[in-house]
Protein backbone atom coordinates (compact mmCIF):
# COMPACT_ATOMS: atom_id res chain seq x y z
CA UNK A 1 9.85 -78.64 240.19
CA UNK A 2 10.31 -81.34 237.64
CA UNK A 3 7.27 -83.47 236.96
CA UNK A 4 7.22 -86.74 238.72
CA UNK A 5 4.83 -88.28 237.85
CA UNK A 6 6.53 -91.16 235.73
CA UNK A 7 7.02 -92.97 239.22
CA UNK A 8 3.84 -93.94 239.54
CA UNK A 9 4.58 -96.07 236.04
CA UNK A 10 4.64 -99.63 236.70
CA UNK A 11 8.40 -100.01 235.42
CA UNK A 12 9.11 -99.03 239.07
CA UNK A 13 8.50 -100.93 242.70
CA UNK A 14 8.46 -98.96 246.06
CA UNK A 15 12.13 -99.11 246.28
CA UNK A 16 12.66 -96.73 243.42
CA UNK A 17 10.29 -94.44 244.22
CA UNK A 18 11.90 -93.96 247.44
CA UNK A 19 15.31 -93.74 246.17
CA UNK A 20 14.42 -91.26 243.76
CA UNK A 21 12.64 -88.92 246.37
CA UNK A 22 15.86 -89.21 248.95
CA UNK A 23 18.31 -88.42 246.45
CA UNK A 24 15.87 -85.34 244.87
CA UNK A 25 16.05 -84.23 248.26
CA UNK A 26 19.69 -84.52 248.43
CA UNK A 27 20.54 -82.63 245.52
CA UNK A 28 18.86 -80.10 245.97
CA UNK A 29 20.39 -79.34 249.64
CA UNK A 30 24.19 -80.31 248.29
CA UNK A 31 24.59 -79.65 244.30
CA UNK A 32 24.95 -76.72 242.06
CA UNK A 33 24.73 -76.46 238.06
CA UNK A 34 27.55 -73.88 238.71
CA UNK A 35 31.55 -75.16 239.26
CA UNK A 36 34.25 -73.62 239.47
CA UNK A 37 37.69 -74.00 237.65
CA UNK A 38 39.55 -76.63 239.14
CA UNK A 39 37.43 -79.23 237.68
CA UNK A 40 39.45 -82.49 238.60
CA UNK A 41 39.11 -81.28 242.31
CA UNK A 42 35.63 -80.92 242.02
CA UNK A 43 35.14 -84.48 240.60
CA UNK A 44 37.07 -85.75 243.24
CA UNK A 45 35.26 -83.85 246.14
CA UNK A 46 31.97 -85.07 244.14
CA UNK A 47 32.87 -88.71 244.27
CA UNK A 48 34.00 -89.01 248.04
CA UNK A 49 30.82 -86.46 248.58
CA UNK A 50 28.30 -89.42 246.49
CA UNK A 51 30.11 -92.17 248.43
CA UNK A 52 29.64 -91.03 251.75
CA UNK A 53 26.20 -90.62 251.10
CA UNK A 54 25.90 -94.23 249.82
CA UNK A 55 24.98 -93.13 245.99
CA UNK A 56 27.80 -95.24 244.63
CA UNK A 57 26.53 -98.27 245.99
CA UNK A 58 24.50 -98.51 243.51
CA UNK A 59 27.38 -98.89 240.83
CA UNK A 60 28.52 -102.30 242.59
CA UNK A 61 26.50 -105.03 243.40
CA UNK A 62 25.78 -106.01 246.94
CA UNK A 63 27.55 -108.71 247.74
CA UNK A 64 30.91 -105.84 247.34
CA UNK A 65 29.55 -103.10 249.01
CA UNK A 66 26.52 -102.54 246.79
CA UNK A 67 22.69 -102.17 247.53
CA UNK A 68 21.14 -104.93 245.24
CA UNK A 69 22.55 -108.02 244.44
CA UNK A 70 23.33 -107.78 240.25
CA UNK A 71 23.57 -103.70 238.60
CA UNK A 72 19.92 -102.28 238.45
CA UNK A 73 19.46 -100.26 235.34
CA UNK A 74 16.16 -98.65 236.48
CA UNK A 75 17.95 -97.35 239.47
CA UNK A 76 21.42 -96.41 237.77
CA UNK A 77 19.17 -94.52 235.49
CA UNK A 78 17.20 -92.59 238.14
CA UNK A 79 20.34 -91.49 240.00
CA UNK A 80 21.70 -90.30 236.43
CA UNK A 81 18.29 -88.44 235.65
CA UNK A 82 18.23 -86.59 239.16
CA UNK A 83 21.78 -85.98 239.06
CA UNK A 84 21.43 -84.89 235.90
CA UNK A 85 18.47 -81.92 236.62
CA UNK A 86 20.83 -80.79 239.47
CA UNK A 87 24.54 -81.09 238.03
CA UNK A 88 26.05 -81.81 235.09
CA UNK A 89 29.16 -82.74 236.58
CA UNK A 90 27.78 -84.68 239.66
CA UNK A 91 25.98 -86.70 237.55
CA UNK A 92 29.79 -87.33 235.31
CA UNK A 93 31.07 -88.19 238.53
CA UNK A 94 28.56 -91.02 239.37
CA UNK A 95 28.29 -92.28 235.63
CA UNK A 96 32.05 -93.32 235.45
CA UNK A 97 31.95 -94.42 239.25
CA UNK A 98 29.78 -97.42 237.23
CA UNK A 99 31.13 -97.57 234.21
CA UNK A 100 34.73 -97.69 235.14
CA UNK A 101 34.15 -101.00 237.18
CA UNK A 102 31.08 -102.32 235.58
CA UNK A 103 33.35 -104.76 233.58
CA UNK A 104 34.82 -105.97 236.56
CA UNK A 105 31.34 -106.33 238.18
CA UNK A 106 30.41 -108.64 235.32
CA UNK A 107 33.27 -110.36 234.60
CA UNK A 108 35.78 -110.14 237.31
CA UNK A 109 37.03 -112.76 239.34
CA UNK A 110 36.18 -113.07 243.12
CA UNK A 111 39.85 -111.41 243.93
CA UNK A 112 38.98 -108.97 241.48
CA UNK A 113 35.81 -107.85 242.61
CA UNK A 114 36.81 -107.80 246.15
CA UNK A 115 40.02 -105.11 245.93
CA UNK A 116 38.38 -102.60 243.20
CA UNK A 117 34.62 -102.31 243.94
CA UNK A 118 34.34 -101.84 247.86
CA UNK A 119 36.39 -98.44 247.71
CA UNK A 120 34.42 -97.57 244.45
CA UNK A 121 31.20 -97.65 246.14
CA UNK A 122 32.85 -95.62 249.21
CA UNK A 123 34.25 -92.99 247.05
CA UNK A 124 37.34 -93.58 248.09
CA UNK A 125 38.39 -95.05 244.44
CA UNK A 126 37.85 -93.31 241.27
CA UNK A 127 37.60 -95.81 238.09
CA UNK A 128 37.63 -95.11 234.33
CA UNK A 129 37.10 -96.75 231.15
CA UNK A 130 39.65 -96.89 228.78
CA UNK A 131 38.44 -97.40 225.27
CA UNK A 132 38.35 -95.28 222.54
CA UNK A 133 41.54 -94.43 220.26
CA UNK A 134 43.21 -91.57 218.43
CA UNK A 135 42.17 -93.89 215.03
CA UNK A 136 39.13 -95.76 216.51
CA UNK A 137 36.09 -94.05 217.94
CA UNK A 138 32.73 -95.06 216.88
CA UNK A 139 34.45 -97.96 215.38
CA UNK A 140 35.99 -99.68 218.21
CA UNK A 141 36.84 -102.83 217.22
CA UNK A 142 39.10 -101.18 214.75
CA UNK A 143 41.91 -101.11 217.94
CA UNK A 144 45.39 -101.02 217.76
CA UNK A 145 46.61 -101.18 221.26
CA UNK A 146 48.51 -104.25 222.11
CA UNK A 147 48.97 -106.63 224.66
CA UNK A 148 51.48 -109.00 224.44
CA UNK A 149 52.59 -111.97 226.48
CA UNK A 150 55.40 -111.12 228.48
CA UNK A 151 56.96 -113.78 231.44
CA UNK A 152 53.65 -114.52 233.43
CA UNK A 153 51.77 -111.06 232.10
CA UNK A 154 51.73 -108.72 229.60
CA UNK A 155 53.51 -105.78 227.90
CA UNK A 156 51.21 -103.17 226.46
CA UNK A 157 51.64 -100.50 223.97
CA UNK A 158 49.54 -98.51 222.17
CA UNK A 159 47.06 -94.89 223.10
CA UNK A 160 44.06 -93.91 224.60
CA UNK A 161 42.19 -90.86 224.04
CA UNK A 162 39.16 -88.87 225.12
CA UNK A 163 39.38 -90.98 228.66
CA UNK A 164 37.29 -89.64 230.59
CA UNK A 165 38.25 -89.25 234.43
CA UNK A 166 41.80 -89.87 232.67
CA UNK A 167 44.41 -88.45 235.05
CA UNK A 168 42.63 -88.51 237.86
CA UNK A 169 41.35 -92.10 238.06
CA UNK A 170 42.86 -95.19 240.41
CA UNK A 171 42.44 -97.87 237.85
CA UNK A 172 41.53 -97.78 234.20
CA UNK A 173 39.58 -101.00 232.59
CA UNK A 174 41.35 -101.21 229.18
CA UNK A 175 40.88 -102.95 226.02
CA UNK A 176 43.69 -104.14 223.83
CA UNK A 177 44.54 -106.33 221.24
CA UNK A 178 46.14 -109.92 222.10
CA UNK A 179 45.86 -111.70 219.20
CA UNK A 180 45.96 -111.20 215.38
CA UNK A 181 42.27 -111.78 214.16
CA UNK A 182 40.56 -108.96 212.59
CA UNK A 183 37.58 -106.41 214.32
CA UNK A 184 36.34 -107.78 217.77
CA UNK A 185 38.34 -111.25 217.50
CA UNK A 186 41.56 -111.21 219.65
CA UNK A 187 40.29 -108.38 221.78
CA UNK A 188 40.95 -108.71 226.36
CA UNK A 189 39.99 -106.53 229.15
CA UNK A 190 43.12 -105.61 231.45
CA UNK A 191 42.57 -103.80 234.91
CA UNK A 192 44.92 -101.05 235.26
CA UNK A 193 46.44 -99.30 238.57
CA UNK A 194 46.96 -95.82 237.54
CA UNK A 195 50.85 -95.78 239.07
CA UNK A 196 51.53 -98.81 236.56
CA UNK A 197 54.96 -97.84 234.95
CA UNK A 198 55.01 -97.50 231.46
CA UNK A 199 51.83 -96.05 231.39
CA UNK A 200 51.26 -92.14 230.48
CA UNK A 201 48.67 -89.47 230.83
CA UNK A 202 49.97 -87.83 227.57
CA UNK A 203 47.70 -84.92 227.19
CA UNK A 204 44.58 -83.43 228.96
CA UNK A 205 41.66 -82.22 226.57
CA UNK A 206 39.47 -79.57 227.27
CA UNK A 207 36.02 -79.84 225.98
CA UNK A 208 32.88 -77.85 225.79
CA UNK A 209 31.61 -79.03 229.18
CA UNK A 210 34.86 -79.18 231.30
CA UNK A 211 35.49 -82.74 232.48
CA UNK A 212 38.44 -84.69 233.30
CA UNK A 213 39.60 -86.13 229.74
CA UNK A 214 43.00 -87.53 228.42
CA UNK A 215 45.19 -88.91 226.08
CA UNK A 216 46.99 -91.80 227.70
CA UNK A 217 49.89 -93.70 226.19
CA UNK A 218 51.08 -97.12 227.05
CA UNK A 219 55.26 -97.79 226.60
CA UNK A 220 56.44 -101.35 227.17
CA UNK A 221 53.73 -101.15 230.18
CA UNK A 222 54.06 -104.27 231.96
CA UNK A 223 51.12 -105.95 233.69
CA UNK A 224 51.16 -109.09 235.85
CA UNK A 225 48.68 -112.29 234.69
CA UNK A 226 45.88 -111.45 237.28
CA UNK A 227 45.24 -107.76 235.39
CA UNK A 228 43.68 -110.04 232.71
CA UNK A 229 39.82 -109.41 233.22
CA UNK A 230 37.37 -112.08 232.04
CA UNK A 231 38.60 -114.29 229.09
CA UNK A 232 41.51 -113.03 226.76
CA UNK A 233 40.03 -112.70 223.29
CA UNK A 234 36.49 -112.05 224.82
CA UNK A 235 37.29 -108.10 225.68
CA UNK A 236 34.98 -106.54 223.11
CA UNK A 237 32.45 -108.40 224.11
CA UNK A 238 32.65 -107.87 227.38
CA UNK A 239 33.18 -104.06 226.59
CA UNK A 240 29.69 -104.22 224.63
CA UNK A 241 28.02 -106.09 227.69
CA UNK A 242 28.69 -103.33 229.75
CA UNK A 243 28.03 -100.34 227.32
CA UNK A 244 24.78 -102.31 227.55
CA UNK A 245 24.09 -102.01 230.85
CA UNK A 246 25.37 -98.29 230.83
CA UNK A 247 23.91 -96.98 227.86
CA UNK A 248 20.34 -95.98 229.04
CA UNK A 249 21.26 -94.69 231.50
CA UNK A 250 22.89 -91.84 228.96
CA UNK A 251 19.27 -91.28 228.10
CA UNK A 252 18.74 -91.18 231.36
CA UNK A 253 21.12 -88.39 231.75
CA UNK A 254 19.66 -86.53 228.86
CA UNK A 255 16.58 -86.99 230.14
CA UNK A 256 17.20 -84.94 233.14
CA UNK A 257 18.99 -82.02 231.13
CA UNK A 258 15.74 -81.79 229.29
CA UNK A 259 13.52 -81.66 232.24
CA UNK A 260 15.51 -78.87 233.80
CA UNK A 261 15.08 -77.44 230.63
CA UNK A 262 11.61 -77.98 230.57
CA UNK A 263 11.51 -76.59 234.20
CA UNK A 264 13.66 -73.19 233.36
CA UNK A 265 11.75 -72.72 230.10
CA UNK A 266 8.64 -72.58 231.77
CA UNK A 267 9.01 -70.26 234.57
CA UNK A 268 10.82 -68.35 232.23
CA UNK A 269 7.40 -68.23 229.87
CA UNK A 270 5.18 -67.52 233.08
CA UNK A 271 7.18 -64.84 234.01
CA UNK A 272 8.59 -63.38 231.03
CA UNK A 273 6.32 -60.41 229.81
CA UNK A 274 5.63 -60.17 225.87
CA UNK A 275 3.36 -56.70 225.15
CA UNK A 276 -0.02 -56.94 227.46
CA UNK A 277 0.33 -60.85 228.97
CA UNK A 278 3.40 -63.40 229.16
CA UNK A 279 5.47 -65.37 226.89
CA UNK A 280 2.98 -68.42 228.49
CA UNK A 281 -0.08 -66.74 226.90
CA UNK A 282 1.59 -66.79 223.19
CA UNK A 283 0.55 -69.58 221.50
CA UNK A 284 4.20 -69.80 219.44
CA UNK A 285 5.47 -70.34 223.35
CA UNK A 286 2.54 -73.02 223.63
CA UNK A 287 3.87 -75.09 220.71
CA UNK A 288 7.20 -74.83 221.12
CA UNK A 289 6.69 -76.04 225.01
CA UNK A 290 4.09 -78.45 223.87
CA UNK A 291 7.14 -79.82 221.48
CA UNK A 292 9.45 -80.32 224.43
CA UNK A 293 6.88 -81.90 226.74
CA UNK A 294 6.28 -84.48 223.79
CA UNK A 295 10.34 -85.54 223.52
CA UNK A 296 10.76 -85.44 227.80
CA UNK A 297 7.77 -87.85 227.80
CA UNK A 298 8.47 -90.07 224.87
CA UNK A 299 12.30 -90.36 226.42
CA UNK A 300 11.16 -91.59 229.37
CA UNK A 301 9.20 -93.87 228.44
CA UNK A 302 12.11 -95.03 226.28
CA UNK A 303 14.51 -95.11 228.80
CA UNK A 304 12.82 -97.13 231.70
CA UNK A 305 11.39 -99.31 229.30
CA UNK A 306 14.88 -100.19 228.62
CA UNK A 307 15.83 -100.67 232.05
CA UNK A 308 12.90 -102.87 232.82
CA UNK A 309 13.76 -105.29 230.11
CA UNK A 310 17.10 -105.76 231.81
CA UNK A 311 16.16 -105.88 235.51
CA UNK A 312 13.09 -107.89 235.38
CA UNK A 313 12.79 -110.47 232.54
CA UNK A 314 16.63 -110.02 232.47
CA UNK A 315 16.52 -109.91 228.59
CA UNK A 316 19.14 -108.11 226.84
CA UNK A 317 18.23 -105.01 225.69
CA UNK A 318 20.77 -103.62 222.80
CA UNK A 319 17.91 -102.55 220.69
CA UNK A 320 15.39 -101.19 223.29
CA UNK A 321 18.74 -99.37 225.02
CA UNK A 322 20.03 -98.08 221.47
CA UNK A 323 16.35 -96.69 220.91
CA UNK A 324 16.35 -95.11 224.66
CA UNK A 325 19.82 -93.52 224.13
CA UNK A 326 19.11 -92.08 220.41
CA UNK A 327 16.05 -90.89 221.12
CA UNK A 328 16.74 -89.49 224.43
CA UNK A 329 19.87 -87.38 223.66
CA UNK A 330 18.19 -85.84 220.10
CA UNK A 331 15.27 -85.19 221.83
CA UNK A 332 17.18 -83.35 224.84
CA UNK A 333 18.64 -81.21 222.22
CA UNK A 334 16.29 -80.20 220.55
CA UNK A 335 14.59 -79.18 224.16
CA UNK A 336 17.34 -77.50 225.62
CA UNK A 337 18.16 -75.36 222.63
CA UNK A 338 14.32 -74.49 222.85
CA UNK A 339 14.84 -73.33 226.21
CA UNK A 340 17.76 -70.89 225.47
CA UNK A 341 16.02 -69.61 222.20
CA UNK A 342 12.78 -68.65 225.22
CA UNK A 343 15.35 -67.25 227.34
CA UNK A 344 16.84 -64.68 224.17
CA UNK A 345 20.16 -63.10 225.16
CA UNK A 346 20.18 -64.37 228.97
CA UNK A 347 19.79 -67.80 227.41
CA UNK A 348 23.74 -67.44 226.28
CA UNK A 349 24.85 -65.86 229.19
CA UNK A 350 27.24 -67.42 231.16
CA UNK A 351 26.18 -68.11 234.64
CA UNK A 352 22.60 -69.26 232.95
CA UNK A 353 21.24 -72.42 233.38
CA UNK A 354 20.06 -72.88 229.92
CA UNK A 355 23.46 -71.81 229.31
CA UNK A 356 25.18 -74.57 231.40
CA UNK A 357 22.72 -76.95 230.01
CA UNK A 358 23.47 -76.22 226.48
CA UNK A 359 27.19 -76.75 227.01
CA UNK A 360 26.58 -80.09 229.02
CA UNK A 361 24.24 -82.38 226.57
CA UNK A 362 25.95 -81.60 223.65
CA UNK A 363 28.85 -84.93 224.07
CA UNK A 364 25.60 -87.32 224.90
CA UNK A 365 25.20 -87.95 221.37
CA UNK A 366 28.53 -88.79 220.85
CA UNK A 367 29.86 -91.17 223.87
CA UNK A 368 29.20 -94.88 224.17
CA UNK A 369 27.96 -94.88 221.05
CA UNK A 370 27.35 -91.92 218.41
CA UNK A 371 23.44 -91.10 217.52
CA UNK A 372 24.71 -92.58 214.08
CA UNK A 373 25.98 -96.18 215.47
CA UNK A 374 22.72 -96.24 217.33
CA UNK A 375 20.85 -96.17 214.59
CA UNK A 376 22.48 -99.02 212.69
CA UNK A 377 22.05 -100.98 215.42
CA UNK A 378 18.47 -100.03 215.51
CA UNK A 379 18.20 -101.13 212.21
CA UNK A 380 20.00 -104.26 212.08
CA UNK A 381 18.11 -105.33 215.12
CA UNK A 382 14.68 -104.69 213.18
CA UNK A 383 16.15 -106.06 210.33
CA UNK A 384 16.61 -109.65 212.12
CA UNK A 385 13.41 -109.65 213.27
CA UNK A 386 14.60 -108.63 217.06
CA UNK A 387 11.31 -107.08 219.09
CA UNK A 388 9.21 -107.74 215.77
């Protein structure tokens, strides 16, 4: 049983601590680390499974279906955390449920908001987020997808890659260029259907952690004016408002791979016999658990410090989130790759929870935002003198 103690921290009200009981409850009666093949049904059985049992109203505020009335980090990042201790690809499932329409919950218009984010908190829509490029990962602004006025919308063309939910999604938010300026400047959000002609899932990618990814392309795809989301030329920033959001709760995430961890390590060390007494009783075991308790504590504290700032003084937090989500995913690691050196042999063995967990944290530190970008922006933040 994970620790749970953190919710008696005052980052959290009443409400939280409820929510994160019920769904602990939930998961433990309806998830498995353990999937089968077919891992695009699975995702879609997970998100109509989440939606009917009201988790993805959380990704949607409540005005469209949602349960409070503007995104709640501190609860986005609970769900993440438990979903996290009890399935990798559960908690996948949820994570893009929000991030595939959290642009359109900030930024939408009213018709927007109203046709995509009622069946997204159902389950009965799946979203995606469609930014990163074959040339342009970490550096995103660096896009070369256009969009270019066409009669009363726009023709796009250009590639996607490492998409994830790509292939089976409804809509895609997507980022392209439609202007000239260099970096962020000329950059708009578009809402995609997923039938939109022109528009290509070129090539599913298989990755260590099986999870619906693509390559899409985009030939002469035309969109109508009303796919334009927000203001054109103020896409990037609008992409970096919700990464945000979104971000902590990736530590989040990690968080709850390295509590598992944490959990499977030490039964593991209780029960685990090493000459006359246990692996517990060996004070190499101590440290090393000692070690892991330290990063699932100090990640924690990270991460719902982060989603404080933004719920309740409704500061923006790019530093404190870039801190959560460095520290958090390092840390989780460096725990889980403690717990499969404690488990020895079984610890690689497929069907292994360590083993599952291993192959799962691994991309953490390299979506929305690589260990290394967080760190610059860590630095440039303490730099300007930004939570000096």
């Amino acid at each position: 049983m994970a620790d749970r103690t953190f919710l008696d921290w005052p980052f959290f009200d009443d409400g939280h601590r409820r929510l994160a009981d019920d769904l602990d409850a939930w998961c433990a009666a309806e998830l498995s680390h353990h999937h089968g093949d077919d891992v695009d049904a699975e995702c879609r059985a997970l998100v109509a499974k989440l939606g009917r049992a009201g988790w993805l109203r959380y990704c949607v505020p409540a005005a469209y279906g949602g349960v409070h009335e503007q995104l709640d980090v501190r609860s986005l990042s609970l769900i993440r955390e438990t979903l996290a201790r009890h399935s990798g690809l559960a908690d996948f499932a949820f994570a893009m449920q929000g991030l595939g329409t959290g642009t359109i919950s900030l930024f939408g218009t009213e018709e927007q908001k109203a046709r995509y984010l009622p069946p997204v908190a159902r389950g009965e829509r799946i979203a995606a987020f469609a930014l990163t490029e074959p040339g342009s990962g970490s550096d995103a602004a660096a896009m070369t997808t256009t969009a270019e006025p066409h009669g009363d919308g726009w023709r796009v063309n250009g590639a996607k890659t490492y998409i994830s939910n790509g292939g089976i999604a409804n809509h895609y938010v997507l980022f392209a260029r439609t202007g000239y300026a260099p970096g962020a400047k000329g950059v708009s959000a578009f809402i995609v259907d997923a039938d939109a002609r022109g528009l290509e899932v070129a090539e599913r990618i298989d990755v260590l952690a099986p999870h619906p990814l693509a390559t899409l392309h985009f030939r002469d795809m035309v969109l109508p004016g009303d796919a334009l989301l927000g203001e054109r030329g103020r896409g990037f920033a609008e992409a970096m408002a919700t990464l945000d959001v979104f971000r902590t709760t990736v530590g989040a995430a990690s968080l709850g791979f390295a509590r598992r961890a944490l959990d499977e390590a030490t039964a593991r060390a209780r029960a685990r016999r090493l000459g006359a007494g246990t692996l517990a009783e060996n004070a190499v075991t101590q440290a090393r658990l000692a070690d892991m308790v330290l990063d699932v504590e100090t990640a924690a504290l990270l991460v719902y410090r982060a989603g404080w700032l933004r719920d309740v003084p409704g500061r923006r937090n790019t530093r404190e989130a870039a801190l959560a989500k460095l520290h958090a995913t390092d840390g989780a690691q460096r725990v889980v790759d403690a717990a499969v050196q404690m488990f020895g042999g079984d610890g690689v063995r497929r069907g292994e929870v360590v083993e599952s967990l291993y192959r799962d944290v691994r991309a953490l530190r390299i979506y929305e935002g690589a260990s290394e970008v967080q760190r610059v922006v860590i630095a440039r933040a303490h730099l300007a003198g930004d939570g000096a």
